[in-house]
PDB file of N, CA and C in Angstrom:
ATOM      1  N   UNK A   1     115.532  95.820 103.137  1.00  0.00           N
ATOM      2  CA  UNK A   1     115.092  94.618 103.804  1.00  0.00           C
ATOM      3  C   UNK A   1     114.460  93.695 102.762  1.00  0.00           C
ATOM      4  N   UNK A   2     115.110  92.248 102.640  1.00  0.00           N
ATOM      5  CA  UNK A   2     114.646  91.751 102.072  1.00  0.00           C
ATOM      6  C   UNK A   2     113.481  90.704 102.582  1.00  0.00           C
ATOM      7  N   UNK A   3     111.801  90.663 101.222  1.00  0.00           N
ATOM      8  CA  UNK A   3     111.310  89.872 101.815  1.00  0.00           C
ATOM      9  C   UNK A   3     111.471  88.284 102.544  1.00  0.00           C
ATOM     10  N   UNK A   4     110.422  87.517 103.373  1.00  0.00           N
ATOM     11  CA  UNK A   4     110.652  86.050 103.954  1.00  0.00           C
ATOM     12  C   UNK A   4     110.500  85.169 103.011  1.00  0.00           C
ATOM     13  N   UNK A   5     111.154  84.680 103.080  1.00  0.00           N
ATOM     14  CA  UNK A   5     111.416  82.965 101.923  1.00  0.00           C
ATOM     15  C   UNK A   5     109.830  82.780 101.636  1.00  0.00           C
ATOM     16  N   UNK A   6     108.940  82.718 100.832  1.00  0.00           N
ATOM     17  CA  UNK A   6     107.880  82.301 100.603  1.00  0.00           C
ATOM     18  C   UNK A   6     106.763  82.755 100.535  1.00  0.00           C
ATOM     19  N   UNK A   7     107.062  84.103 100.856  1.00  0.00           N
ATOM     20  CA  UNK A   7     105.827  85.518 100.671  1.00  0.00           C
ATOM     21  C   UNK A   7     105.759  85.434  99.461  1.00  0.00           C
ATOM     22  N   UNK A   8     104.317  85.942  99.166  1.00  0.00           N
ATOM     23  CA  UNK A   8     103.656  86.562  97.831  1.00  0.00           C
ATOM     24  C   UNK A   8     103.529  87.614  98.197  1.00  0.00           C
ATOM     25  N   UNK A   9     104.946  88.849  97.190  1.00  0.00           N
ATOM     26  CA  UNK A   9     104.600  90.081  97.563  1.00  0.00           C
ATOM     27  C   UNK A   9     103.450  90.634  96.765  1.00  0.00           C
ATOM     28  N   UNK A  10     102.974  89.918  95.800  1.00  0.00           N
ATOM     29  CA  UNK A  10     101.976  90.336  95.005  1.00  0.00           C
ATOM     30  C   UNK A  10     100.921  90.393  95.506  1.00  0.00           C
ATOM     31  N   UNK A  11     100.472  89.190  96.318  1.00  0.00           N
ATOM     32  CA  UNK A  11      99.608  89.425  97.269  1.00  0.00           C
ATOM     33  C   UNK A  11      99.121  89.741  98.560  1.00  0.00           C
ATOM     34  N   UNK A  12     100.626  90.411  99.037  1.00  0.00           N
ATOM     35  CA  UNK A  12     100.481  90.939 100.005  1.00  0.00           C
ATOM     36  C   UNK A  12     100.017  92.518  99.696  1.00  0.00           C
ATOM     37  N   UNK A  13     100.817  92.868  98.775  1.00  0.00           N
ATOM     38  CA  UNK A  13     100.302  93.937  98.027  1.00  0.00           C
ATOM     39  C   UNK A  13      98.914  94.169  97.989  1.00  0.00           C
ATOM     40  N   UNK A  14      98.429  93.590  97.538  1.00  0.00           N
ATOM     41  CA  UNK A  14      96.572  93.223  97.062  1.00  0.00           C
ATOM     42  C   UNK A  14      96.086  93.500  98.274  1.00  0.00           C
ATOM     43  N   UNK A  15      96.483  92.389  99.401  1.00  0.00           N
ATOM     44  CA  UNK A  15      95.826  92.927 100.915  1.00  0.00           C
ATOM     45  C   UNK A  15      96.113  94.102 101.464  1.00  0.00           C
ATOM     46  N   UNK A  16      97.101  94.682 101.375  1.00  0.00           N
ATOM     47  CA  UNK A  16      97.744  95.784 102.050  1.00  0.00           C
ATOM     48  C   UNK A  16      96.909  96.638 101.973  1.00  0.00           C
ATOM     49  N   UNK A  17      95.788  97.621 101.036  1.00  0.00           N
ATOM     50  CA  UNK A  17      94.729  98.407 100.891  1.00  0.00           C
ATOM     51  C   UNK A  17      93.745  97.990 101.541  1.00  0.00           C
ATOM     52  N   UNK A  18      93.420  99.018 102.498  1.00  0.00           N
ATOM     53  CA  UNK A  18      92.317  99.000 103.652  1.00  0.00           C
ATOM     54  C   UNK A  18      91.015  98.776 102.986  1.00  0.00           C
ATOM     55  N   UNK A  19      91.109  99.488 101.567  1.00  0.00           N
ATOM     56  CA  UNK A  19      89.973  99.136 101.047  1.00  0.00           C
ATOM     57  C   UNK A  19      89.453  97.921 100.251  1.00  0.00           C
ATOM     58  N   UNK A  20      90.736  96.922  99.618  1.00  0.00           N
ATOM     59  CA  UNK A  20      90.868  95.918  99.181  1.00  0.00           C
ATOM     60  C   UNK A  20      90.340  95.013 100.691  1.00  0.00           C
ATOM     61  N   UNK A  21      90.650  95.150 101.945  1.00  0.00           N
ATOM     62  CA  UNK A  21      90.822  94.561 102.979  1.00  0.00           C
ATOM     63  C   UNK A  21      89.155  94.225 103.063  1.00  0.00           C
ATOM     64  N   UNK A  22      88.476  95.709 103.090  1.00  0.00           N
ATOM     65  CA  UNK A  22      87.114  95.891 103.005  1.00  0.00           C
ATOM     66  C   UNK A  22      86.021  95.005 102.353  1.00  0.00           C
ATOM     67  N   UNK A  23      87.064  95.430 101.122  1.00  0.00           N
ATOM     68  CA  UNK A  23      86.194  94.571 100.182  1.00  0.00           C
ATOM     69  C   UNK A  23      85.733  93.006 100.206  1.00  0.00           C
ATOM     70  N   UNK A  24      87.249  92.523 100.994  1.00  0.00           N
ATOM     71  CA  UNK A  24      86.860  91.140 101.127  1.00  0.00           C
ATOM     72  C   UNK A  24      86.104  90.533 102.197  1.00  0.00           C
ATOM     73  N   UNK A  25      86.452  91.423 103.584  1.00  0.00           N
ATOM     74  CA  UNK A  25      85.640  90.907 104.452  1.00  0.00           C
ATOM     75  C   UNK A  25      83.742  91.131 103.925  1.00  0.00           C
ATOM     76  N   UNK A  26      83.052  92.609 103.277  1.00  0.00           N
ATOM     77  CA  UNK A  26      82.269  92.156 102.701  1.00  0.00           C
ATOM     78  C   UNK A  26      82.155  90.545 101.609  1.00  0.00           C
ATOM     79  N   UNK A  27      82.705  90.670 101.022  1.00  0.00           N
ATOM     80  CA  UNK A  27      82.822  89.526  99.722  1.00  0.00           C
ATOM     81  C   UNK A  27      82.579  88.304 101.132  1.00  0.00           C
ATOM     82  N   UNK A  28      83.236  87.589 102.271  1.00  0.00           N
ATOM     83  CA  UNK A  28      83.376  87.048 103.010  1.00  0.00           C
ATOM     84  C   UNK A  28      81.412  87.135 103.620  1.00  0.00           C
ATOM     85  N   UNK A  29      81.474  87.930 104.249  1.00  0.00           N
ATOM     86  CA  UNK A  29      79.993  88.089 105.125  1.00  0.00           C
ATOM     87  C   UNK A  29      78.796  87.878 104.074  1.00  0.00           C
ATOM     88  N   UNK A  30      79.101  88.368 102.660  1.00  0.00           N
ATOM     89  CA  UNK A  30      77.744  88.336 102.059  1.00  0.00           C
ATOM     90  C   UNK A  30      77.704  86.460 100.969  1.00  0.00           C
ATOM     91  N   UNK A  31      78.752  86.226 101.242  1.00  0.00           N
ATOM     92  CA  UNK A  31      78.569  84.829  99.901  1.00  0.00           C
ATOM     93  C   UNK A  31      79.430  85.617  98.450  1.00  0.00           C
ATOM     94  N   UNK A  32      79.740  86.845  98.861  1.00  0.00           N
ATOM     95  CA  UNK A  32      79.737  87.298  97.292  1.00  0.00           C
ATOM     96  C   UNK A  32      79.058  88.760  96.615  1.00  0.00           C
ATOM     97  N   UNK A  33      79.601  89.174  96.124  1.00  0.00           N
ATOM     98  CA  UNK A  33      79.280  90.645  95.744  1.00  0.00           C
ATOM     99  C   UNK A  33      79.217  90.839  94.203  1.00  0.00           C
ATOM    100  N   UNK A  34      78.959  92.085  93.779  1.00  0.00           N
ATOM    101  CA  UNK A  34      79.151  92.448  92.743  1.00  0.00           C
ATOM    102  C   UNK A  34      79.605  94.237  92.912  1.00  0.00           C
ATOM    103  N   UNK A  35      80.545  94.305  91.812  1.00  0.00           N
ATOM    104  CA  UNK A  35      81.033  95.976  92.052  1.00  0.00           C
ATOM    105  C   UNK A  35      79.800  97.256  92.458  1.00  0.00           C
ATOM    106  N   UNK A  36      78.622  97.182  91.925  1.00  0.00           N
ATOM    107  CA  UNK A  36      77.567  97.790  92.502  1.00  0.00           C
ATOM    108  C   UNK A  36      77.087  97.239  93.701  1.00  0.00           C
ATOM    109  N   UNK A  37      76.866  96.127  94.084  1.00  0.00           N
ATOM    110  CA  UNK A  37      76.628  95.883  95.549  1.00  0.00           C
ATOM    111  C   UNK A  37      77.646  96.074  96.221  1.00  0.00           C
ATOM    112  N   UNK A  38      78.818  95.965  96.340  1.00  0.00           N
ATOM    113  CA  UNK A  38      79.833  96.531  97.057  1.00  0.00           C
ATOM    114  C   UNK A  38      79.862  98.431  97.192  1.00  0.00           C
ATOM    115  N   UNK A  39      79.765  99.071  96.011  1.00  0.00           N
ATOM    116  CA  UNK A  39      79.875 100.190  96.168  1.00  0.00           C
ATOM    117  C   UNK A  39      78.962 100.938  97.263  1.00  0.00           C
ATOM    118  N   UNK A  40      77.604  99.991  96.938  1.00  0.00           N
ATOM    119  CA  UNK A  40      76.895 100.765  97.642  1.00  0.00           C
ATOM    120  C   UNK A  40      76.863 100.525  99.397  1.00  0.00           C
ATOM    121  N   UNK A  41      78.218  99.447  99.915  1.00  0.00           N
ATOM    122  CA  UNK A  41      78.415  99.495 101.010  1.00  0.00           C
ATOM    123  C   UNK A  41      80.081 100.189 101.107  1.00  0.00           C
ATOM    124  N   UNK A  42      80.664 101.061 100.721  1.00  0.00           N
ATOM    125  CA  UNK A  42      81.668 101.211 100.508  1.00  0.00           C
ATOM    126  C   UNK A  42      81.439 103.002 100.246  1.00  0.00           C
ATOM    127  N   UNK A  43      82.403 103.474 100.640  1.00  0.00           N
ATOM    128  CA  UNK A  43      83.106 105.735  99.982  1.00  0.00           C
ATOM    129  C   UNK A  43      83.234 105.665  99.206  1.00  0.00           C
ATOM    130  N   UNK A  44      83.125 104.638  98.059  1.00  0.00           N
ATOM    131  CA  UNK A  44      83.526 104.644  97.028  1.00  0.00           C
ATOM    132  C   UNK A  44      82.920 104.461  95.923  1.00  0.00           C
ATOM    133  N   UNK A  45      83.585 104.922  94.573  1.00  0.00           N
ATOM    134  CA  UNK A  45      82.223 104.680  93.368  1.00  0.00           C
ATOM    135  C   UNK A  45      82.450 102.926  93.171  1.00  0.00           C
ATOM    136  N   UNK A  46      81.124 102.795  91.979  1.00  0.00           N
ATOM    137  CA  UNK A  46      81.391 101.590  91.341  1.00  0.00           C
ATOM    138  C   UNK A  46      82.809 101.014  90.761  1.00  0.00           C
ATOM    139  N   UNK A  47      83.114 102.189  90.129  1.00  0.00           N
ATOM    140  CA  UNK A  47      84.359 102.112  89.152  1.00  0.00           C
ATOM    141  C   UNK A  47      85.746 101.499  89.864  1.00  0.00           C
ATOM    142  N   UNK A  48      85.494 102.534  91.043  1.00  0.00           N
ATOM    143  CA  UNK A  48      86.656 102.340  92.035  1.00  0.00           C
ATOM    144  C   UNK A  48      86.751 101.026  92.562  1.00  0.00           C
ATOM    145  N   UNK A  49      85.721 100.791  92.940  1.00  0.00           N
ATOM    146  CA  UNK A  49      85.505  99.304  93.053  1.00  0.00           C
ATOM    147  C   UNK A  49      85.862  97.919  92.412  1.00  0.00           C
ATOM    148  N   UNK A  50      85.417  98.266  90.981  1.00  0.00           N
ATOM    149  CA  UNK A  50      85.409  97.263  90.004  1.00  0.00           C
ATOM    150  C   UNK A  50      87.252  97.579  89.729  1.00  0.00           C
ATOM    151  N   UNK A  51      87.791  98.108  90.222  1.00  0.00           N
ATOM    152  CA  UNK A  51      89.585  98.009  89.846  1.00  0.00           C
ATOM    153  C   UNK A  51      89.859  97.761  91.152  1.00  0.00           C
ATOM    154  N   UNK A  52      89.541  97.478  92.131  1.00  0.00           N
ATOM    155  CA  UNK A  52      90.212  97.155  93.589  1.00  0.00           C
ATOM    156  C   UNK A  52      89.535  95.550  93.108  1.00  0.00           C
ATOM    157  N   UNK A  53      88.809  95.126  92.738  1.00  0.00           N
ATOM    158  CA  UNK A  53      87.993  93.763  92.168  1.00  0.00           C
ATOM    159  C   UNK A  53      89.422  92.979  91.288  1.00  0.00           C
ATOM    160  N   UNK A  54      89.797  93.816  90.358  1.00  0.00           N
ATOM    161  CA  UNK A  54      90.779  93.299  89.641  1.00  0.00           C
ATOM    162  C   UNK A  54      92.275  93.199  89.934  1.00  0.00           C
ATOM    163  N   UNK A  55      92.297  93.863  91.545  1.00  0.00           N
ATOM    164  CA  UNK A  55      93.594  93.226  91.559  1.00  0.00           C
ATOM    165  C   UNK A  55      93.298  92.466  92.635  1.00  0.00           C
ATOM    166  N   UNK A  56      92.468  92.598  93.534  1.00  0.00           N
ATOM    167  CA  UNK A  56      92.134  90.945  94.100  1.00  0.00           C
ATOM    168  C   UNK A  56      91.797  89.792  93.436  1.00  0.00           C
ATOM    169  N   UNK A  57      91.346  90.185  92.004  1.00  0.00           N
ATOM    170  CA  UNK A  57      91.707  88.760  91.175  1.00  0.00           C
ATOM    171  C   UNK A  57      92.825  88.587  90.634  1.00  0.00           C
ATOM    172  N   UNK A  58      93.563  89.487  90.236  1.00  0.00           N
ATOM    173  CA  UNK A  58      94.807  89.028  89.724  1.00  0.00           C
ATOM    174  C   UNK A  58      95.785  88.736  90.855  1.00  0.00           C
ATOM    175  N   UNK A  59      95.632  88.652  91.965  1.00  0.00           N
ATOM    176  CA  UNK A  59      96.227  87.880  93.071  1.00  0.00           C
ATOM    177  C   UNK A  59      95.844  86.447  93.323  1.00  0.00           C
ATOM    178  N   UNK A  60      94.448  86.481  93.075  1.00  0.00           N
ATOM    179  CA  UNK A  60      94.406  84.971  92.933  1.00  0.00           C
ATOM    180  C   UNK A  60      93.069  85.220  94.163  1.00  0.00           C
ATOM    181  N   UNK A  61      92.568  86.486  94.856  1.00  0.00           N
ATOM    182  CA  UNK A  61      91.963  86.172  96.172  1.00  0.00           C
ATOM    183  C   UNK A  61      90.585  85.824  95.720  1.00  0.00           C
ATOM    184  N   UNK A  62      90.337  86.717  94.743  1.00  0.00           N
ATOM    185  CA  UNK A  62      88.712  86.690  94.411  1.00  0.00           C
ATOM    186  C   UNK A  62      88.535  86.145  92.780  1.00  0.00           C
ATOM    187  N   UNK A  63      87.314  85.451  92.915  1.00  0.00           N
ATOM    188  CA  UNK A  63      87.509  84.744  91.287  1.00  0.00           C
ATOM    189  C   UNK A  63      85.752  85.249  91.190  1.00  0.00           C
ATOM    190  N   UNK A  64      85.659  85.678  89.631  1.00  0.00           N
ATOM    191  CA  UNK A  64      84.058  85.872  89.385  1.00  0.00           C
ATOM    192  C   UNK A  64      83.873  85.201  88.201  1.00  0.00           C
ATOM    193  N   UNK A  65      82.250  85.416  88.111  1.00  0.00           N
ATOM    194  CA  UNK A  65      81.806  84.576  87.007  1.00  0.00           C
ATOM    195  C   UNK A  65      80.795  86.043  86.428  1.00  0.00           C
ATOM    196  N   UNK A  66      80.188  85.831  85.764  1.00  0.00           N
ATOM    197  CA  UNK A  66      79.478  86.815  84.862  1.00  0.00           C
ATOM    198  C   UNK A  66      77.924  86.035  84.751  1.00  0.00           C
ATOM    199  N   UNK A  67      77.015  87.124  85.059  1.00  0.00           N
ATOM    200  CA  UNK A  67      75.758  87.085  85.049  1.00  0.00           C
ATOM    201  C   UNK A  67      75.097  87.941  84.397  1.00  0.00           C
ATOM    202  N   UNK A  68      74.639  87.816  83.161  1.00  0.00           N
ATOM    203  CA  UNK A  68      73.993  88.714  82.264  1.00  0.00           C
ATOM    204  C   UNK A  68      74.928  89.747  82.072  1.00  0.00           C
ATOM    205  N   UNK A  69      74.933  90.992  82.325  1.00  0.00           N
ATOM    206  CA  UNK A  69      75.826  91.657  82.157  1.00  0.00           C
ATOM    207  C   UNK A  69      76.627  92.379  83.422  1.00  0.00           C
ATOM    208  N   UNK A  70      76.458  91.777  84.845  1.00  0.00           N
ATOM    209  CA  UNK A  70      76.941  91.495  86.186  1.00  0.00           C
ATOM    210  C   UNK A  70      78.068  90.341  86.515  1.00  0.00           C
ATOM    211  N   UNK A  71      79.110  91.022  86.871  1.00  0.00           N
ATOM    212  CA  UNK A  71      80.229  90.070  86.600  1.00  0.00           C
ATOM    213  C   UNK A  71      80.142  89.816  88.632  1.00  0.00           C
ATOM    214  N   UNK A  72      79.535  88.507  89.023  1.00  0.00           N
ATOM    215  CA  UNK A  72      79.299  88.618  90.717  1.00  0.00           C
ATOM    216  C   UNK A  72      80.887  87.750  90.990  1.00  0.00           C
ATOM    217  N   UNK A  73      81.312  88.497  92.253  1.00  0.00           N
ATOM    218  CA  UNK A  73      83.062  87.829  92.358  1.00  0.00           C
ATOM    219  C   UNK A  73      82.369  87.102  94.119  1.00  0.00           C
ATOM    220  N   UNK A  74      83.833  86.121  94.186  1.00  0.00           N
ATOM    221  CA  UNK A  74      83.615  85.777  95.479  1.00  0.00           C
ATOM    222  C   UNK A  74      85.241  85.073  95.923  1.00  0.00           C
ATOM    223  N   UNK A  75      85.240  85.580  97.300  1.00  0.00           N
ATOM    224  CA  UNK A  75      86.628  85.355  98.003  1.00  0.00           C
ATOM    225  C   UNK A  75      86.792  83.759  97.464  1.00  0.00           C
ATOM    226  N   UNK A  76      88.388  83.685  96.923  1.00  0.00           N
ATOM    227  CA  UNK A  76      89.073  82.353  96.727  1.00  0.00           C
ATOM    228  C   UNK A  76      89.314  81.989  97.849  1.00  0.00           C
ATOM    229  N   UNK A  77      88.660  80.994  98.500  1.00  0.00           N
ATOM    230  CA  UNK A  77      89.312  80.364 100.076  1.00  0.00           C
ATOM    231  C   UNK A  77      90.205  79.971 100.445  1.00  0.00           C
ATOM    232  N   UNK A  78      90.887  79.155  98.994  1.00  0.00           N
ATOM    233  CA  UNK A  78      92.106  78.423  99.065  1.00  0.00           C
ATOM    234  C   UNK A  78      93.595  79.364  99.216  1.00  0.00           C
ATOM    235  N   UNK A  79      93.232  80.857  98.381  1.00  0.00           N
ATOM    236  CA  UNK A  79      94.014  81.685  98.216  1.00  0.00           C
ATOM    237  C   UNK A  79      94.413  82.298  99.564  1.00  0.00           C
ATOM    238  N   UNK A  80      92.994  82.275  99.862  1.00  0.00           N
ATOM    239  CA  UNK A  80      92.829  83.861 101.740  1.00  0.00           C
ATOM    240  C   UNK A  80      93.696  82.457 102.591  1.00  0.00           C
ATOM    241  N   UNK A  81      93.383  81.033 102.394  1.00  0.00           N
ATOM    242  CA  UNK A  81      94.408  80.470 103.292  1.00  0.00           C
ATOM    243  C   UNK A  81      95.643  80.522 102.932  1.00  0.00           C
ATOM    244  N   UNK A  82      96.272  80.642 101.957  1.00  0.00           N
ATOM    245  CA  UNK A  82      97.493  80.740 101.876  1.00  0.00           C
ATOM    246  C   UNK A  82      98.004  81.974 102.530  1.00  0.00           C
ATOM    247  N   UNK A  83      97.680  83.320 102.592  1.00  0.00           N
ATOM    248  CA  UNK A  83      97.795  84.013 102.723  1.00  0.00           C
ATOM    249  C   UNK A  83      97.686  84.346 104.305  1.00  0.00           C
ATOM    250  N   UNK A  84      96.897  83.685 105.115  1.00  0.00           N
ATOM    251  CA  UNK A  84      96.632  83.675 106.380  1.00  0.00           C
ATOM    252  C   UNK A  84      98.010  82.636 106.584  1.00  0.00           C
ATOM    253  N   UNK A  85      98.442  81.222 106.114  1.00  0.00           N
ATOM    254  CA  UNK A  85      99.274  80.989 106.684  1.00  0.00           C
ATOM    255  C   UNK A  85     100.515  81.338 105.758  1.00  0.00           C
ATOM    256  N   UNK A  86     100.769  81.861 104.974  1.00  0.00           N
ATOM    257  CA  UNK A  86     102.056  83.204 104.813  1.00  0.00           C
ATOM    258  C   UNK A  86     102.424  84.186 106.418  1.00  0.00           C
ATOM    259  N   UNK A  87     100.927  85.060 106.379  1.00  0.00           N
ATOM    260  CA  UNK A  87     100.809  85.193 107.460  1.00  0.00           C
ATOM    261  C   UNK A  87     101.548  84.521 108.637  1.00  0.00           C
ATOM    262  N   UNK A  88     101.124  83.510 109.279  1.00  0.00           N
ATOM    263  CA  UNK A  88     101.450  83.201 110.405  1.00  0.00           C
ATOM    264  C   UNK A  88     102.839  82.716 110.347  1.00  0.00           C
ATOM    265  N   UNK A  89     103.149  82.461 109.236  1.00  0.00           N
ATOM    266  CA  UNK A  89     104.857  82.199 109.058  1.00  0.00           C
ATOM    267  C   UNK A  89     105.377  83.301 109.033  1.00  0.00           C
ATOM    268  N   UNK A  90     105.503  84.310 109.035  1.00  0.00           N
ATOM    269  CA  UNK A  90     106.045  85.884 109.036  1.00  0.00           C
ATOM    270  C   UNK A  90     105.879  85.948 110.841  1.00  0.00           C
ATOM    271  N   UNK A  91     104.963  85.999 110.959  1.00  0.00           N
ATOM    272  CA  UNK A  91     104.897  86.128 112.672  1.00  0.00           C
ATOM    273  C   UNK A  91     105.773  85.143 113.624  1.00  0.00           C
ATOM    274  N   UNK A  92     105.950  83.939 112.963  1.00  0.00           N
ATOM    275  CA  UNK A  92     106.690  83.140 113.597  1.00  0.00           C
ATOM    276  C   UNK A  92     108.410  83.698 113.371  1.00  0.00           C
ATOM    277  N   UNK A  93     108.768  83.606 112.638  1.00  0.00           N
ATOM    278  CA  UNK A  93     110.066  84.351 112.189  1.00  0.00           C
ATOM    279  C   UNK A  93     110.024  85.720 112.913  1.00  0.00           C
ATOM    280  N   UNK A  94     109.810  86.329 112.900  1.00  0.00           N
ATOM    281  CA  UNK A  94     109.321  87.862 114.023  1.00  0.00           C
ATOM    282  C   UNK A  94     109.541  87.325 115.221  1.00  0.00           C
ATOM    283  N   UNK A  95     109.197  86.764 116.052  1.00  0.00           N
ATOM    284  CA  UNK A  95     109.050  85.999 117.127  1.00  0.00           C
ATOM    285  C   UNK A  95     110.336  85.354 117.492  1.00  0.00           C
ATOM    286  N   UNK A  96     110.859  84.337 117.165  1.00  0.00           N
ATOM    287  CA  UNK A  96     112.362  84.248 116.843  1.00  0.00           C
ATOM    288  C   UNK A  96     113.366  85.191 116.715  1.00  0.00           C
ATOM    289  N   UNK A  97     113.096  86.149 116.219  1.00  0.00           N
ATOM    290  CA  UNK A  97     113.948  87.310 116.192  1.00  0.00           C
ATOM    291  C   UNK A  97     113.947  88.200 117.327  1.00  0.00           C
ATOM    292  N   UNK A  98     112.679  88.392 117.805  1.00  0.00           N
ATOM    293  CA  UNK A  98     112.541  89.174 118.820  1.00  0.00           C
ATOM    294  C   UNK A  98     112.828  88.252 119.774  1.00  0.00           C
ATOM    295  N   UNK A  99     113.086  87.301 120.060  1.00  0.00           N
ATOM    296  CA  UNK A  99     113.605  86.315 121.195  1.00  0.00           C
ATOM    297  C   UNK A  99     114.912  86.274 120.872  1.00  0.00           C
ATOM    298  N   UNK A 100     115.768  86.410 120.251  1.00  0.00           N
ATOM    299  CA  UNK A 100     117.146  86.505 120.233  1.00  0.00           C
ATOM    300  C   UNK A 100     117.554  87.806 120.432  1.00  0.00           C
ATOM    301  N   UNK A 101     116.701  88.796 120.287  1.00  0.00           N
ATOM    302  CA  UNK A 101     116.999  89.897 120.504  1.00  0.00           C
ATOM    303  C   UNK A 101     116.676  90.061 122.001  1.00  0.00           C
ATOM    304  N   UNK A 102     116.001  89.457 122.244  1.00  0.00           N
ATOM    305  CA  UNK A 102     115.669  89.401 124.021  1.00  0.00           C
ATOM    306  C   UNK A 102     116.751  88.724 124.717  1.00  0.00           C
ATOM    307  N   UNK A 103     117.429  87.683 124.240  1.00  0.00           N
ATOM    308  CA  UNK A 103     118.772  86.370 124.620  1.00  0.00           C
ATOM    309  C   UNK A 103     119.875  87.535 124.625  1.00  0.00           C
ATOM    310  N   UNK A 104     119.676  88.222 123.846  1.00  0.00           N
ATOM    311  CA  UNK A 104     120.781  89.186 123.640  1.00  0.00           C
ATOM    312  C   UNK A 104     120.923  90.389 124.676  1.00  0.00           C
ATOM    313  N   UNK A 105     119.916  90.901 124.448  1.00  0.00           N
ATOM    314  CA  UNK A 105     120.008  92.256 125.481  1.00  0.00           C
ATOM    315  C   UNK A 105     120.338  91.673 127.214  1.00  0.00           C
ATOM    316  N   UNK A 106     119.226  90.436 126.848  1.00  0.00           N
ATOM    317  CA  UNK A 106     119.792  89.790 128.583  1.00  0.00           C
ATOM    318  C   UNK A 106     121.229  89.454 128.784  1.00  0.00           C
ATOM    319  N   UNK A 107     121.629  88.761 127.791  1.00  0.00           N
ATOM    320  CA  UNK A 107     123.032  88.487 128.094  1.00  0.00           C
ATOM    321  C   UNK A 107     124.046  89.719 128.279  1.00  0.00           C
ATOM    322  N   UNK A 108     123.701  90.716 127.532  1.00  0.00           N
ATOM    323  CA  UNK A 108     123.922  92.478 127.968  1.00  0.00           C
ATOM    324  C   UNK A 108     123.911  92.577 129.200  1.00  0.00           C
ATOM    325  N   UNK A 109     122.993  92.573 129.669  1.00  0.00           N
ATOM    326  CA  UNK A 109     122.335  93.508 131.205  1.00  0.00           C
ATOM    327  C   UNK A 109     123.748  92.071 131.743  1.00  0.00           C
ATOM    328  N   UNK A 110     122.995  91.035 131.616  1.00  0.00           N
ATOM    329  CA  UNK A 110     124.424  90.299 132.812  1.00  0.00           C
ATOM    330  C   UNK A 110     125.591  90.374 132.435  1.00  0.00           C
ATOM    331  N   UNK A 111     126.044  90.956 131.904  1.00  0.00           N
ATOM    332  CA  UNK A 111     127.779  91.202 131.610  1.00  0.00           C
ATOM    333  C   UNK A 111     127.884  92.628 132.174  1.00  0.00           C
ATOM    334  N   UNK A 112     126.561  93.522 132.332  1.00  0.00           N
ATOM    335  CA  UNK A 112     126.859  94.777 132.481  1.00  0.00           C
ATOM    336  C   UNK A 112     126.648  95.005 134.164  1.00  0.00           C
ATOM    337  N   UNK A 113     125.664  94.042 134.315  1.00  0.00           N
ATOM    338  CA  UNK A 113     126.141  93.630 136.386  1.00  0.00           C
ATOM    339  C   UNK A 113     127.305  93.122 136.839  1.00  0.00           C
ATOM    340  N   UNK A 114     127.929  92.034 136.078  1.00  0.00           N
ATOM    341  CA  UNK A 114     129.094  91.148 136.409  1.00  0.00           C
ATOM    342  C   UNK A 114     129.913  92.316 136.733  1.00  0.00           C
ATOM    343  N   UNK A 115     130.023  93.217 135.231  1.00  0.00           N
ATOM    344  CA  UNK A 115     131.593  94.125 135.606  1.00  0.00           C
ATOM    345  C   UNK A 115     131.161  95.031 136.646  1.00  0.00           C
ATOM    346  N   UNK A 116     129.873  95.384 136.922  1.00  0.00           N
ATOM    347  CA  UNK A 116     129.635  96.668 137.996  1.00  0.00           C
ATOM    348  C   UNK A 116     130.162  96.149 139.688  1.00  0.00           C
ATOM    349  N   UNK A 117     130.014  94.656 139.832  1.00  0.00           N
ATOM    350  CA  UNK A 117     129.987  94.069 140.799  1.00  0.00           C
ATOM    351  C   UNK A 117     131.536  93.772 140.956  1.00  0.00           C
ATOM    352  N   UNK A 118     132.029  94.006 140.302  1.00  0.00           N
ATOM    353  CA  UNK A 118     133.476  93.583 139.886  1.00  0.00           C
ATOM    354  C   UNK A 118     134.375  94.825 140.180  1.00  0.00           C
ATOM    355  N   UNK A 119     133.708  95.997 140.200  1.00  0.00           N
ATOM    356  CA  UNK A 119     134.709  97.457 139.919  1.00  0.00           C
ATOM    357  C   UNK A 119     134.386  97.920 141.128  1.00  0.00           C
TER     358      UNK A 119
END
């Protein structure tokens, strides 16, 4: 199956981890995190953290700056919208499909009364 005209599988990728998912809705609720403040709301170590950090930046979701020797990240807004309406364009196409697939099966069932009514 090939992907929809205009997906970022790269960053769908990035979202796809429950824990990447995690991470951002924290990053979202607090203004912004850092890999130790995240860990310590998170199953997970720092470390683990600070590499789920780097591929939500190399997607483009989360961008940080560096504070002494605290690198604090925070959700790209512009990015999470693209991605929300990627999103909703995938659902729309889904939708369409599953409505032709509905046009279809109906037009089924009435060809499959016509001949019953017929025999």
């Amino acid at each position: 199956m090939t992907a929809s005209p205009g997906v970022d599988d790269a960053l769908w990728s990035a979202i796809g981890d429950p824990t990447r998912r995690r991470i951002l809705d924290l990053l979202l609720a607090d203004g912004g995190g850092s890999a130790s403040s995240l860990s310590r709301q998170l199953p997970v170590t720092r470390q683990a953290v600070a590499k789920h950090l780097d591929v939500l930046d190399r997607a483009g979701l989360v961008r940080s700056t560096t504070a002494g020797r605290e690198k604090r990240c925070e959700v790209d807004a512009a990015q999470l919208e693209r991605a929300a309406e990627q999103l909703a364009a995938v659902g729309r196409t889904w939708d369409r499909r599953l409505q032709r697939i509905k046009t279809i099966a109906e037009a089924i069932e009435t060809t499959r009364k016509t001949d019953t009514t017929r025999s």
